[in-house]
Protein backbone atom coordinates (compact mmCIF):
# COMPACT_ATOMS: atom_id res chain seq x y z
CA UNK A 1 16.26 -6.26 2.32
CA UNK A 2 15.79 -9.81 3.22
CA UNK A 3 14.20 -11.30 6.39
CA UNK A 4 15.25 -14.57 7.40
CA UNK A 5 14.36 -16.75 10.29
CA UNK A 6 16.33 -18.66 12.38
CA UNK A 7 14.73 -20.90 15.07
CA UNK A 8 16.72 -22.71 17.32
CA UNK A 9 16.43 -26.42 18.36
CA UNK A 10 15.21 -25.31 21.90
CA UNK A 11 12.81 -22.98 20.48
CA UNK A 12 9.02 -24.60 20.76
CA UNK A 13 6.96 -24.44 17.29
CA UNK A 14 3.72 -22.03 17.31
CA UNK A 15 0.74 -22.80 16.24
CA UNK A 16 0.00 -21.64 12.84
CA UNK A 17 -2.14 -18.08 12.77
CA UNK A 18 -5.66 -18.68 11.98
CA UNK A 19 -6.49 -16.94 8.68
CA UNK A 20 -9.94 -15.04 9.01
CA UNK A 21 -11.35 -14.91 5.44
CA UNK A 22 -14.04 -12.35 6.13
CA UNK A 23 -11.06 -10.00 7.43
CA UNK A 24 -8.78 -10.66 4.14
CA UNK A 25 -11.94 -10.06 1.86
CA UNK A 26 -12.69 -6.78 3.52
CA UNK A 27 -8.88 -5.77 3.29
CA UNK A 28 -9.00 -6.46 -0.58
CA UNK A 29 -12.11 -4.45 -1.16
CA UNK A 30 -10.40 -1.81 0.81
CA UNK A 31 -7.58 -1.61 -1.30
CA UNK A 32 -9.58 -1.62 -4.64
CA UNK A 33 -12.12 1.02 -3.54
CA UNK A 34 -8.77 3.04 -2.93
CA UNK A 35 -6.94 2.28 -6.45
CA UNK A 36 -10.51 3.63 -7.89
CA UNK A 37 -10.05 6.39 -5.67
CA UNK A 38 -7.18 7.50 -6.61
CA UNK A 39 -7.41 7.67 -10.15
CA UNK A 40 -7.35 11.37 -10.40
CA UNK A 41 -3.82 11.07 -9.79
CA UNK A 42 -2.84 10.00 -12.91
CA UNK A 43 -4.53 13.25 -14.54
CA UNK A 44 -2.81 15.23 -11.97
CA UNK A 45 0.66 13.78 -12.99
CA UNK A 46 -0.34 14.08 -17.10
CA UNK A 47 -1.02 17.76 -16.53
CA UNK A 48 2.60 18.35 -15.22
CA UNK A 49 5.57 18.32 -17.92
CA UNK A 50 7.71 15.64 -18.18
CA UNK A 51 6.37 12.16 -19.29
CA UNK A 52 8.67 9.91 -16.42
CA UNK A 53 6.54 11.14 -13.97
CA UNK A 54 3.88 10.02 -15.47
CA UNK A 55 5.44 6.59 -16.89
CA UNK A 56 6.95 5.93 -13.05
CA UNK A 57 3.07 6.38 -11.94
CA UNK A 58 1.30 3.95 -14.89
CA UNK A 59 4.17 1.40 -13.31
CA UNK A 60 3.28 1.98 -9.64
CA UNK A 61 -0.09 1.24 -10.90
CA UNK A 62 0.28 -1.87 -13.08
CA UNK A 63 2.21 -3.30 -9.93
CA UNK A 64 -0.70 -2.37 -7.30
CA UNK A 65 -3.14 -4.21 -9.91
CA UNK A 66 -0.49 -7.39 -10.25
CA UNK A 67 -0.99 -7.38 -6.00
CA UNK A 68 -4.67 -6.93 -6.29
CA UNK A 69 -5.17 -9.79 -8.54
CA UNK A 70 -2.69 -11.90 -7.19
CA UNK A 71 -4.88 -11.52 -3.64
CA UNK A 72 -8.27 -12.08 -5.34
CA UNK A 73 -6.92 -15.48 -6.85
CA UNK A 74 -5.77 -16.28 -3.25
CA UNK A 75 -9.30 -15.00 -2.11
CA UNK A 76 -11.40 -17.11 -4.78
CA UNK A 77 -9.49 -20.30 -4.13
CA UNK A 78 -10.06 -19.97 -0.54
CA UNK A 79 -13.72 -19.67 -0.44
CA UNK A 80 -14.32 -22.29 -2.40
């Protein structure tokens, strides 16, 4: 589904959100400690017959690490 946003001519502009670092940092190191926390999964799913299940998760997981890299490029280019 796609969001869109309309914004009338009598509509005022908002200030853009601050973006707090510190909070985005701690948010990514979240997520990774969680990806390495679940890991068992994937020997969970391999011990149960039937190889889509277990190609479906290897492609859930690829995708979480494409997200998790994609935010610690946006990370590293903001702290510098």
């Amino acid at each position: 589904m796609q969001y869109k946003t309309f914004v009338s001519a009598a509509q005022s502009v908002e200030a853009p959100i601050a973006l707090d670092i510190t909070l985005f940092e701690q948010s990514v190191r979240s997520r990774i400690e969680a990806f390495a926390l679940n890991a068992d999964a994937l020997i969970e799913h391999c011990q149960q017959p039937g190889l889509p299940n277990v190609a479906q998760h290897l492609e859930q997981r690829l995708l979480e690490i494409r997200f998790l890299l994609n935010d610690l490029s946006f990370l590293h280019a903001h702290q510098a």
